[in-house]
N, C-alpha and C. Protein backbone atom coordinates (compact mmCIF):
# COMPACT_ATOMS: atom_id res chain seq x y z
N UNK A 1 -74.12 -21.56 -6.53
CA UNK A 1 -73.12 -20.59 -6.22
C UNK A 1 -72.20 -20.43 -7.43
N UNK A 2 -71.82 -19.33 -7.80
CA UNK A 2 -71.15 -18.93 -8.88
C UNK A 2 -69.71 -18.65 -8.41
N UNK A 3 -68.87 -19.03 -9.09
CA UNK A 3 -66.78 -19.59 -7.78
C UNK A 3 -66.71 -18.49 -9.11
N UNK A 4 -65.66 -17.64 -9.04
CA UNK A 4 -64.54 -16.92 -10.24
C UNK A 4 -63.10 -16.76 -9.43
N UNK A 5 -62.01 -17.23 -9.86
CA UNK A 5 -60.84 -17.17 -9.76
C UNK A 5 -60.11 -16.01 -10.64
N UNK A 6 -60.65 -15.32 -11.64
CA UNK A 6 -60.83 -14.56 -12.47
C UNK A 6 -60.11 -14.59 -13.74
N UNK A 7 -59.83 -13.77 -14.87
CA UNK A 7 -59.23 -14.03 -15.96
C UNK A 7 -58.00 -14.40 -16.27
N UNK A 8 -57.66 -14.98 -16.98
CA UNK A 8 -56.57 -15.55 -17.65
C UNK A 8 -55.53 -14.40 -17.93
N UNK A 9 -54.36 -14.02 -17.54
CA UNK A 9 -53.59 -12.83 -17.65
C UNK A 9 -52.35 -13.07 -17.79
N UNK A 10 -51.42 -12.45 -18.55
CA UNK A 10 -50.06 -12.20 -18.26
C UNK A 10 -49.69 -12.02 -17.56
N UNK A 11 -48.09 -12.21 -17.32
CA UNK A 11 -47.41 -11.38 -16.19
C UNK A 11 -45.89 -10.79 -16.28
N UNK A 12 -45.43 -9.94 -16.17
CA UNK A 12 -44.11 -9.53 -16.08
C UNK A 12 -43.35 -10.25 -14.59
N UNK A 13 -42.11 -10.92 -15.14
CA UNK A 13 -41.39 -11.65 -14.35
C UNK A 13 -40.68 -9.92 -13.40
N UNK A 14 -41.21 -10.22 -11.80
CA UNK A 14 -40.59 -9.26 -11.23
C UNK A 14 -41.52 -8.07 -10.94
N UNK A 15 -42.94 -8.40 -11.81
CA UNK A 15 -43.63 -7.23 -10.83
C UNK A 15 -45.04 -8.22 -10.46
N UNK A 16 -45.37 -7.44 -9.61
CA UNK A 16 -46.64 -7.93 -8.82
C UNK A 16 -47.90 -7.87 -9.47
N UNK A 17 -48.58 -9.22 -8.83
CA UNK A 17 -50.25 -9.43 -9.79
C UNK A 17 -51.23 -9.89 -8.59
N UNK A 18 -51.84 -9.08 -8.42
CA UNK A 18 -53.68 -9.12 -7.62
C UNK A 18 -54.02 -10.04 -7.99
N UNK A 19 -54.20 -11.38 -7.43
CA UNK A 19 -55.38 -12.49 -8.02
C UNK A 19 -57.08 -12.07 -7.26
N UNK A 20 -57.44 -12.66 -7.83
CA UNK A 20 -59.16 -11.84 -7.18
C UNK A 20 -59.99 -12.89 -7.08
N UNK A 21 -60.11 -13.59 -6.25
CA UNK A 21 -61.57 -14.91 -6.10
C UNK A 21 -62.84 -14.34 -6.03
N UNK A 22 -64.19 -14.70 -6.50
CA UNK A 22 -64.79 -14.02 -5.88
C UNK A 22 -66.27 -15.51 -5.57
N UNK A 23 -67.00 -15.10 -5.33
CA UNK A 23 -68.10 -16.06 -4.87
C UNK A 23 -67.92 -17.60 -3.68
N UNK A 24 -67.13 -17.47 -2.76
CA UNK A 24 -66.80 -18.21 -1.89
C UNK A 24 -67.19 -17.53 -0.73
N UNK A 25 -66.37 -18.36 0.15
CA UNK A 25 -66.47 -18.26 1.81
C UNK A 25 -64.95 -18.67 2.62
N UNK A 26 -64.33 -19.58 2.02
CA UNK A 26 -62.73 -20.07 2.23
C UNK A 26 -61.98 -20.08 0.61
N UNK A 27 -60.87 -20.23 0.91
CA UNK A 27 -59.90 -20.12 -0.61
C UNK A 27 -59.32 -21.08 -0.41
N UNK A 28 -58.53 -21.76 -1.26
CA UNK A 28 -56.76 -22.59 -1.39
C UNK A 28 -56.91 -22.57 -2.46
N UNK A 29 -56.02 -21.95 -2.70
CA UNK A 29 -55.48 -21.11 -4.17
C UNK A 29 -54.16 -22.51 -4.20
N UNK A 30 -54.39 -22.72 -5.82
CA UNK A 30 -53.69 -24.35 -5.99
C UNK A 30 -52.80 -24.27 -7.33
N UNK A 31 -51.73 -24.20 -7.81
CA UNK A 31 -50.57 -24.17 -6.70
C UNK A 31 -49.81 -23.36 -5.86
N UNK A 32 -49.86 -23.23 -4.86
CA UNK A 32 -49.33 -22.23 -4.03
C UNK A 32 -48.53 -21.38 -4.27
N UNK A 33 -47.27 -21.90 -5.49
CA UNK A 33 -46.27 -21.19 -5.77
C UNK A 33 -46.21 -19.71 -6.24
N UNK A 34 -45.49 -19.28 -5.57
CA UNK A 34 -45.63 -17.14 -5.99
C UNK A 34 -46.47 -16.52 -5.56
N UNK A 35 -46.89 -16.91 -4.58
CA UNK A 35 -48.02 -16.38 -3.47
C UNK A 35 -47.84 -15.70 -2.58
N UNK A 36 -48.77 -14.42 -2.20
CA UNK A 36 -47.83 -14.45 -0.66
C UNK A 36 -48.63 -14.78 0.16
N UNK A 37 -50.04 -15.79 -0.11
CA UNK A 37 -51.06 -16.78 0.58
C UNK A 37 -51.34 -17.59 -0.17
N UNK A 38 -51.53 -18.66 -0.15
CA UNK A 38 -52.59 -19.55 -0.52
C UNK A 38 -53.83 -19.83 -0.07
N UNK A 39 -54.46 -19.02 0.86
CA UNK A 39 -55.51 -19.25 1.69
C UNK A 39 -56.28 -18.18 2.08
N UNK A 40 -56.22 -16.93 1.02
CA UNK A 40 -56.41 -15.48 1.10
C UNK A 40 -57.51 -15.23 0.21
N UNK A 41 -58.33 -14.25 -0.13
CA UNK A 41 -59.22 -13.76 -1.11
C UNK A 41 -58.25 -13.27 -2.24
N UNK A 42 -57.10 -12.36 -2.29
CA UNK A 42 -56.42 -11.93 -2.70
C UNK A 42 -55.06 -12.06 -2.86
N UNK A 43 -54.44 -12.90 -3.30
CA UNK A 43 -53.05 -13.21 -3.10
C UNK A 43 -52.33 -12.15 -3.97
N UNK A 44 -51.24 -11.77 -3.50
CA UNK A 44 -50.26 -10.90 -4.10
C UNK A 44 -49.36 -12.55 -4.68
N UNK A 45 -49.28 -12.33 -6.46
CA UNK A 45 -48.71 -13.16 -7.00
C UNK A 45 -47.18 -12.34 -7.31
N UNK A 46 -45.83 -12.76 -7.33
CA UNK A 46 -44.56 -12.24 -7.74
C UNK A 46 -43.64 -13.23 -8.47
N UNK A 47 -43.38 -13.77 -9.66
CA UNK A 47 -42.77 -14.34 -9.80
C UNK A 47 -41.42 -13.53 -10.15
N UNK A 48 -40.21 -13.88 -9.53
CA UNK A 48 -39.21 -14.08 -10.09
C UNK A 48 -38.16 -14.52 -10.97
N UNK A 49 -38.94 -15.73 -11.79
CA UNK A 49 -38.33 -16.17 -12.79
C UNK A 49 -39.02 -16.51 -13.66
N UNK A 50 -38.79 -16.90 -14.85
CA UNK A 50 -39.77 -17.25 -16.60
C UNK A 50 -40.09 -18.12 -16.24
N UNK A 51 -41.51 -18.60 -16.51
CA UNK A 51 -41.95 -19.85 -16.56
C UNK A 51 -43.15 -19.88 -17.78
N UNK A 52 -43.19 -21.42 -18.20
CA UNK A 52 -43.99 -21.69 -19.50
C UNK A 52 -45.83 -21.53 -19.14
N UNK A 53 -45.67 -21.11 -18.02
CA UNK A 53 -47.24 -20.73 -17.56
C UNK A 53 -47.54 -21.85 -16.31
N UNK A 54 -48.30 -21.15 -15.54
CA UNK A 54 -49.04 -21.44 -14.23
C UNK A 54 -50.34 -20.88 -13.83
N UNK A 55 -51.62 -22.21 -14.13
CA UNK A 55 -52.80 -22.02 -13.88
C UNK A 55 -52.84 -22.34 -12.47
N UNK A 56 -53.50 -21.18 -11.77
CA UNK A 56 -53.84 -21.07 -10.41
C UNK A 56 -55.40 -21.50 -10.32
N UNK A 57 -55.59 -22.09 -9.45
CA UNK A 57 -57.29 -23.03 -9.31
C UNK A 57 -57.81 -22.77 -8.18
């Protein structure tokens, strides 16, 4: 089975980012933070504040 969490991307603090899983059957998107699921195919990511980067798994 082939898992993609998908590419490595920027983000503007304050607007919204599509994460995209694809090749599964369940998710937990790890770390939860700025999510509006952790347990979704698609999480709407929003951060509100700067951060030095956050790999989602």
């Amino acid at each position: 089975m082939s898992v993609s969490a998908g590419h490595d991307t920027a983000v503007v603090t304050g607007q919204p980012l599509q994460l995209l899983a694809t090749g599964g059957t369940s998710y937990n998107w790890s770390p939860a933070f700025y999510l509006s699921s952790g347990v979704i195919l698609q999480p709407l990511a929003l951060f509100d504040e700067a951060s030095n980067g956050i790999r989602y798994k």
